[in-house]
Protein backbone atom coordinates (compact mmCIF):
# COMPACT_ATOMS: atom_id res chain seq x y z
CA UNK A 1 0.00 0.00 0.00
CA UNK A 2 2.78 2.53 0.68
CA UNK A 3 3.94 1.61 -3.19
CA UNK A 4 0.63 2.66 -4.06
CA UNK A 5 1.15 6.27 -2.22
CA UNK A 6 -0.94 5.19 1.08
CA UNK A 7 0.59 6.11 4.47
CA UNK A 8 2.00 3.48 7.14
CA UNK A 9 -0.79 4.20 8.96
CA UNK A 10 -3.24 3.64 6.57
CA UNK A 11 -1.40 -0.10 5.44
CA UNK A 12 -1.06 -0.68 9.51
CA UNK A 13 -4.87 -0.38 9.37
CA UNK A 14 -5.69 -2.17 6.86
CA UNK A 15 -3.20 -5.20 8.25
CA UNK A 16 -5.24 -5.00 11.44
CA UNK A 17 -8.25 -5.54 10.32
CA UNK A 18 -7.30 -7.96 7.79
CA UNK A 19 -5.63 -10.00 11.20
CA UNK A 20 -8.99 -9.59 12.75
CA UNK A 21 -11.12 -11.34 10.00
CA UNK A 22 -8.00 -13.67 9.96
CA UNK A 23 -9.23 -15.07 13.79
CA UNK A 24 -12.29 -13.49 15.11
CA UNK A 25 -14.11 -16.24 12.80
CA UNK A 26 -12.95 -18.71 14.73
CA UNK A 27 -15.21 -17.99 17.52
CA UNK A 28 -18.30 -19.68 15.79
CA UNK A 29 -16.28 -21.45 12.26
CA UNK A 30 -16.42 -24.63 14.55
CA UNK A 31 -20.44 -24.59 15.14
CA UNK A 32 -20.50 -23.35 11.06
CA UNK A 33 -18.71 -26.51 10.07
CA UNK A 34 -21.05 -28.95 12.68
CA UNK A 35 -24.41 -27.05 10.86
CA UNK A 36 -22.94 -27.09 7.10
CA UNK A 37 -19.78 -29.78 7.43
CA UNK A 38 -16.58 -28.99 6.88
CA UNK A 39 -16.54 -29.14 2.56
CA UNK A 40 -19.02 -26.22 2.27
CA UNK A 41 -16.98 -24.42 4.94
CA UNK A 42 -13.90 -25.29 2.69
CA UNK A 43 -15.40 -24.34 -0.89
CA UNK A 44 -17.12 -20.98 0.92
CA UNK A 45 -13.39 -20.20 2.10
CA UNK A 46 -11.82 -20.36 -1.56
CA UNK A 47 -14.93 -18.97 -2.89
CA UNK A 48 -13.81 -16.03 -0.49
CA UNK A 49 -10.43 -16.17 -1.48
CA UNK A 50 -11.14 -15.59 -4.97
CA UNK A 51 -13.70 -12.86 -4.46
CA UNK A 52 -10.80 -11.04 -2.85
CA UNK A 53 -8.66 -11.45 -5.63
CA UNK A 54 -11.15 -10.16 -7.77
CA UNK A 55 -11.34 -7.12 -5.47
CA UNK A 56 -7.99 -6.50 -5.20
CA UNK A 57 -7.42 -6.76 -8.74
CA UNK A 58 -10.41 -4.60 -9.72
CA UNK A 59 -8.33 -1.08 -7.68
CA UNK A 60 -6.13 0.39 -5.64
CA UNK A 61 -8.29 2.61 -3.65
CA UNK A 62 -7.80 2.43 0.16
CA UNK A 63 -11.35 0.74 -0.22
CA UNK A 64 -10.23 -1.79 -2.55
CA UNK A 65 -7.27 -2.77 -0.09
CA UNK A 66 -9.51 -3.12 3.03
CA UNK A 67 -12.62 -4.66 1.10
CA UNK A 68 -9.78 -7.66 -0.46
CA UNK A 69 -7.49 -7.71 2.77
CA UNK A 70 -10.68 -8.61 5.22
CA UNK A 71 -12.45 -11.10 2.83
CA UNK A 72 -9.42 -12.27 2.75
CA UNK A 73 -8.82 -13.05 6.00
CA UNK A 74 -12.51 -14.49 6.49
CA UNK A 75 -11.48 -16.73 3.49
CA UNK A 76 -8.63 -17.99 4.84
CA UNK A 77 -10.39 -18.63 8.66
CA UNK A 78 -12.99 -20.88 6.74
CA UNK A 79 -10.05 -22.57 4.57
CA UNK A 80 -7.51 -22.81 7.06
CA UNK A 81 -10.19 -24.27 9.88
CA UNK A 82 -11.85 -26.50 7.51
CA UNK A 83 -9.05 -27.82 5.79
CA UNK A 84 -7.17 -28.68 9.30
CA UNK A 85 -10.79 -30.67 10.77
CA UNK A 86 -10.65 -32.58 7.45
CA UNK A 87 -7.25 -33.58 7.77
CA UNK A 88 -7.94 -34.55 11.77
CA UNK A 89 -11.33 -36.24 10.61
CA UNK A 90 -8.93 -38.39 8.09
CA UNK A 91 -6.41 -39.70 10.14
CA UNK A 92 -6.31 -41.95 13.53
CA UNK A 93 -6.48 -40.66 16.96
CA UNK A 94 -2.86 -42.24 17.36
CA UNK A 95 -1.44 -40.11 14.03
CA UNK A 96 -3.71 -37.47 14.87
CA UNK A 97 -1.22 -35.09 16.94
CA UNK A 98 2.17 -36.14 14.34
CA UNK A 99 0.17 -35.20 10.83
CA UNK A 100 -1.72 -31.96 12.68
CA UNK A 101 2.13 -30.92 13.62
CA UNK A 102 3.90 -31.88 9.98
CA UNK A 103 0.75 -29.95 8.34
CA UNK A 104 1.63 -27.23 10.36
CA UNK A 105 5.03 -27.10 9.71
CA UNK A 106 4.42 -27.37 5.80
CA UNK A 107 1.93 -24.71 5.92
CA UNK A 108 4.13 -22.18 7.57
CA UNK A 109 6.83 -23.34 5.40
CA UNK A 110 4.86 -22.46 1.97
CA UNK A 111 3.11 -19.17 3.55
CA UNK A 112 7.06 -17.90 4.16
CA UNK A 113 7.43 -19.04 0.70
CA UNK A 114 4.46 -17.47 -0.90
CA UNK A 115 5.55 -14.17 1.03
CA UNK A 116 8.75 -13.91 -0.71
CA UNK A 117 7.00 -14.70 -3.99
CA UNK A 118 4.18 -12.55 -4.07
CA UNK A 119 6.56 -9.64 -2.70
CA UNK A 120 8.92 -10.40 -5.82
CA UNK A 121 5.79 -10.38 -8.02
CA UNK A 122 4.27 -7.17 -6.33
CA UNK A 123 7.84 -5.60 -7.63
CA UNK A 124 7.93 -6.98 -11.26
CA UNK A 125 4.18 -7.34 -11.96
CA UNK A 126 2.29 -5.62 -9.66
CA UNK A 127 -0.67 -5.46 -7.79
CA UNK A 128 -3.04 -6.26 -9.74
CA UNK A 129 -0.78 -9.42 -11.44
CA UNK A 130 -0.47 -11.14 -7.96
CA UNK A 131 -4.39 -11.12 -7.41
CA UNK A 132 -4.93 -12.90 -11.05
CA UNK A 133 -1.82 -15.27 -10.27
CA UNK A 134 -3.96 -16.67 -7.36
CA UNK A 135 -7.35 -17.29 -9.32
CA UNK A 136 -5.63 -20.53 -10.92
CA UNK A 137 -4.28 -21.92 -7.81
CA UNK A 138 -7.65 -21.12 -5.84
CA UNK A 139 -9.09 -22.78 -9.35
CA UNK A 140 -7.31 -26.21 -8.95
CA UNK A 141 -7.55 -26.11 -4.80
CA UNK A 142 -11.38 -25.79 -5.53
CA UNK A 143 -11.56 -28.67 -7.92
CA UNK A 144 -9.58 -30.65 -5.62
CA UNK A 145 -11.83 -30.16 -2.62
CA UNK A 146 -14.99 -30.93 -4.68
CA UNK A 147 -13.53 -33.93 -6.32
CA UNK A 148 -11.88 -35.89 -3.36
CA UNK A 149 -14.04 -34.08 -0.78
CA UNK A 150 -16.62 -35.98 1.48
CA UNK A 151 -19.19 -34.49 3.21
CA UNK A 152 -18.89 -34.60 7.61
């Protein structure tokens, strides 16, 4: 955002409330997934993921930012929550606590990856460039939860 000509203060805002859609979900995603099971939570989640992309590519106003960065956040709450009772729902009580911990570790791993990335495509590409770049990863995630999903 400060590329774009916003203050810090501005991008610190729009961080914060992109952190807060990032977690306050989690206060009822849990009952969401019990009433709906976890693949809608999952598809809802990319479906939010790409809607941000689409907002984010669409502008640059401080609107834009805020509107992408908290739907966002929601989208990756739903993902991120669904995704992890899936992989707990899949797996033994005995493997349960080993696979939660390696998942972990690979998802942290390849969110300090896509950081680096998306700031090196922010630089050569821009803005806009890195919100389309997601829509075919969000594309092929989405096709993979439909087709080897199972309801809960």
């Amino acid at each position: 955002m400060t590329g774009a000509g916003y203050s810090e203060a501005l991008a610190g805002d729009v961080v914060r409330w992109h952190v807060v859609a990032m977690f306050a979900p989690s206060f009822f995603t849990g009952f969401v997934i019990k009433r709906f099971g976890t693949v809608p939570v999952v598809v809802t989640g990319l479906a939010l993921l790409v809607a941000s992309a689409l907002v984010a590519a669409s502008g640059v106003s401080s609107h834009h930012f805020y509107g992408a960065l908290i739907v966002l956040g929601i989208g990756w709450n739903f993902g991120f929550i669904g995704a992890t009772t899936m992989l707990a729902s899949a797996v033994s009580a005995d493997e349960r606590a080993v696979v939660q911990g390696t998942n972990d570790t690979l998802i942290a791993l390849a969110a300090t990856i896509c950081v680096f990335a998306s700031g090196a495509i922010v630089v050569e590409y821009g803005w806009t460039n890195l919100a389309l770049a997601s829509l075919p990863v969000l594309a092929v995630a989405l096709l993979w939860v439909l087709m080897s999903g199972r309801p809960s």
